[in-house]
Every structure is written in structure tokens, then in C-alpha cells.
Protein backbone atom coordinates (compact mmCIF):
# COMPACT_ATOMS: atom_id res chain seq x y z
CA UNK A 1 125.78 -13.83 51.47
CA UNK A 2 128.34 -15.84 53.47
CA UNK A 3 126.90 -15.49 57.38
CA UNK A 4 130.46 -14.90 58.37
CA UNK A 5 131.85 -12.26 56.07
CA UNK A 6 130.84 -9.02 57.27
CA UNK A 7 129.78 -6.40 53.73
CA UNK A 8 131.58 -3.44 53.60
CA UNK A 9 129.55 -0.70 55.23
CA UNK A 10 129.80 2.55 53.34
CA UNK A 11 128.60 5.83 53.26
CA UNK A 12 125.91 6.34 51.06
CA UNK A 13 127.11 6.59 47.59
CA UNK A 14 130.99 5.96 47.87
CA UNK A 15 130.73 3.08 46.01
CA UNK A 16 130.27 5.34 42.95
CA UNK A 17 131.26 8.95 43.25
CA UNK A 18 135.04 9.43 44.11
CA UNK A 19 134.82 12.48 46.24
CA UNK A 20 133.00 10.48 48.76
CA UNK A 21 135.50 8.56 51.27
CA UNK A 22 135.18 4.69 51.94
CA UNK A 23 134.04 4.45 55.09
CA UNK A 24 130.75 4.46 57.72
CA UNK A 25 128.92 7.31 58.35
CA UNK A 26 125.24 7.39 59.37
CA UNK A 27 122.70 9.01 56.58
CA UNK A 28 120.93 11.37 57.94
CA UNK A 29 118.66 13.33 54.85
CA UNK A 30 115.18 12.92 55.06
CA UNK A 31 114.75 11.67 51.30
CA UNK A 32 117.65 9.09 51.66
CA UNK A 33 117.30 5.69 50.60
CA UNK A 34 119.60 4.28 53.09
CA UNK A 35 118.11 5.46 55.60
CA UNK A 36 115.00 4.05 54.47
CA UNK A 37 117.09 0.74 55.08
CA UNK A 38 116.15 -0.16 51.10
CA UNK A 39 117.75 -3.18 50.25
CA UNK A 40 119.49 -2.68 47.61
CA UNK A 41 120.89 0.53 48.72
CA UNK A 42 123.80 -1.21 50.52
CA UNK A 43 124.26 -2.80 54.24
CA UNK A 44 123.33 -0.93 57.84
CA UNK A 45 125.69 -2.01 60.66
CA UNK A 46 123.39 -3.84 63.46
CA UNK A 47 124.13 -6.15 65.82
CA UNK A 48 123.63 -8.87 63.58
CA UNK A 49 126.92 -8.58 62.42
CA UNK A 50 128.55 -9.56 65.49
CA UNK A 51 131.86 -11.37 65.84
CA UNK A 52 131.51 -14.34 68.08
CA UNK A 53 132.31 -14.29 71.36
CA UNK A 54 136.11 -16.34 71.79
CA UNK A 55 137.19 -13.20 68.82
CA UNK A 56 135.71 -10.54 70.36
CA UNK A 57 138.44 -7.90 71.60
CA UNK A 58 141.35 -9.27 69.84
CA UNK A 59 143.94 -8.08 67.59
CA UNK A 60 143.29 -9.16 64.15
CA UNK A 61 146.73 -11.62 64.30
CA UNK A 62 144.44 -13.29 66.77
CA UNK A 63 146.21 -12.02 70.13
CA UNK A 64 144.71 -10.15 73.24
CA UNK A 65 146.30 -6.53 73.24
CA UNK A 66 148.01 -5.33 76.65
CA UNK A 67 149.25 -2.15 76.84
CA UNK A 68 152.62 -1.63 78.53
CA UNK A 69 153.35 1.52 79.93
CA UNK A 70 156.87 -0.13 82.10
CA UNK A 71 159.11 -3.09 82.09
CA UNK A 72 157.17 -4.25 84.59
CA UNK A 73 153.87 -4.66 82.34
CA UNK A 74 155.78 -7.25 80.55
CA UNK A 75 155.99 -10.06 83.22
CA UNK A 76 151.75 -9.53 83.01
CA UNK A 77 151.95 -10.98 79.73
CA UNK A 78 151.21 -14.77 78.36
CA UNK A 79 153.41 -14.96 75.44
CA UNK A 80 150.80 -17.87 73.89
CA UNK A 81 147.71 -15.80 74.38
CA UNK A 82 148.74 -12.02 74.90
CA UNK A 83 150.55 -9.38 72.88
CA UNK A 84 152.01 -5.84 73.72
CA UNK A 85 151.33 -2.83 72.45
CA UNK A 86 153.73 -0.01 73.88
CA UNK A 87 151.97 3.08 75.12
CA UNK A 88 152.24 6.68 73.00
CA UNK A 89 153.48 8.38 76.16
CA UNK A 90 156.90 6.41 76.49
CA UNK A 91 159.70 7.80 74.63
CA UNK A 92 162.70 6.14 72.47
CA UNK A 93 164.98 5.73 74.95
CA UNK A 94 162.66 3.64 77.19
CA UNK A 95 160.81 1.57 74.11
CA UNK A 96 163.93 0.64 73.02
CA UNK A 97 164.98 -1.01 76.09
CA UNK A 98 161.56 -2.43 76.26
CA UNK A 99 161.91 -4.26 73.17
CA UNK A 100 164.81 -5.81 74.19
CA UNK A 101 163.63 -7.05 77.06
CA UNK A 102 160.06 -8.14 75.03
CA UNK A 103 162.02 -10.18 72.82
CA UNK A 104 164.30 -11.76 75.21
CA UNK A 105 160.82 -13.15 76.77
CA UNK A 106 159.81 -14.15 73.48
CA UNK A 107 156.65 -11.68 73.69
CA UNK A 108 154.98 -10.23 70.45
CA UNK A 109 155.24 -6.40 70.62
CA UNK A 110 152.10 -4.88 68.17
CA UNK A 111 154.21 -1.98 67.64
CA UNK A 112 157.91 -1.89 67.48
């Protein structure tokens, strides 16, 4: 296995049975093989798996994430470095006007 590519961590048996979603959840039956940490019974998220430390905390398009919850937030922001991501709580009126403004700085907005 490639040290840098993280496996897929899964719930025990969604790999084969349909009904069972694709994602993480710990096993927790007495009997399960997972839990045993078998090997072949898939991976167990550890700390192992760690990103390195300059990737840590960013957004996968390789930005930090600020949230802005004003126009003011905006002059915060390193357009090289830093990206916004415009809170839940402001409505349409106001995001609107801050995406003008975000683009007139040239500033990557996460969520337009």
C-alpha cells in the first residue's frame, strides 16, 4: 500500500451487502472481526493515517477556509493563501453583495 493514499474506511461489511452505507462507523459486536482488528477484514482509522502537517486544516483545493460573516471579514483575507466561505446565517441580499465585493478583490469564495 502506497504510504500516502489513505484506504477507504468502511463499516464493516459495506463493501458487500448494499443495505449497508459507505462510510465509518465503529464495530461494536463482541464476535466482530473488525473489531478484532483482523487484517484482512478491512482498515481501522488511527493516527497513522495522518495528513502532514503544511495540509492539515485546509480545503481540499489546497486553501485555508475563513469564514465571513461581514464585508468586513473580507479585507482579513490573503487572496494567495486564504479562501472564504460565507456563513449559513447571512441571507441573499447580503451574500450577494458580498460576492461582488469578493470578486472585485480577486478572493476565492468556497461557496457562492
Amino acid at each position: 500500500m502506497n504510504p500516502r493514499k489513505k484506504p477507504n474506511f468502511l463499516k464493516q461489511g459495506a463493501n458487500y451487502l448494499k443495505r449497508i452505507k459507505k462510510r465509518w462507523r465503529k464495530p461494536r459486536g463482541s464476535d466482530s472481526k473488525l473489531r478484532k482488528k483482523e487484517k484482512s477484514k478491512g482498515a481501522w482509522p488511527k493516527t497513522g493515517y495522518r495528513a502532514p502537517r503544511e495540509k492539515r486544516y485546509l480545503h481540499p483545493s489546497g486553501f485555508e477556509e475563513i469564514l465571513i460573516q461581514n464585508i468586513n471579514d473580507l479585507n482579513k483575507i490573503n487572496p494567495e493563501k486564504q479562501a472564504g466561505r460565507v456563513s449559513g446565517k447571512i441571507g441573499k441580499r447580503k451574500k450577494k453583495i458580498i460576492l461582488e465585493k469578493a470578486k472585485e478583490l480577486k478572493i476565492k469564495i468556497l461557496n457562492p
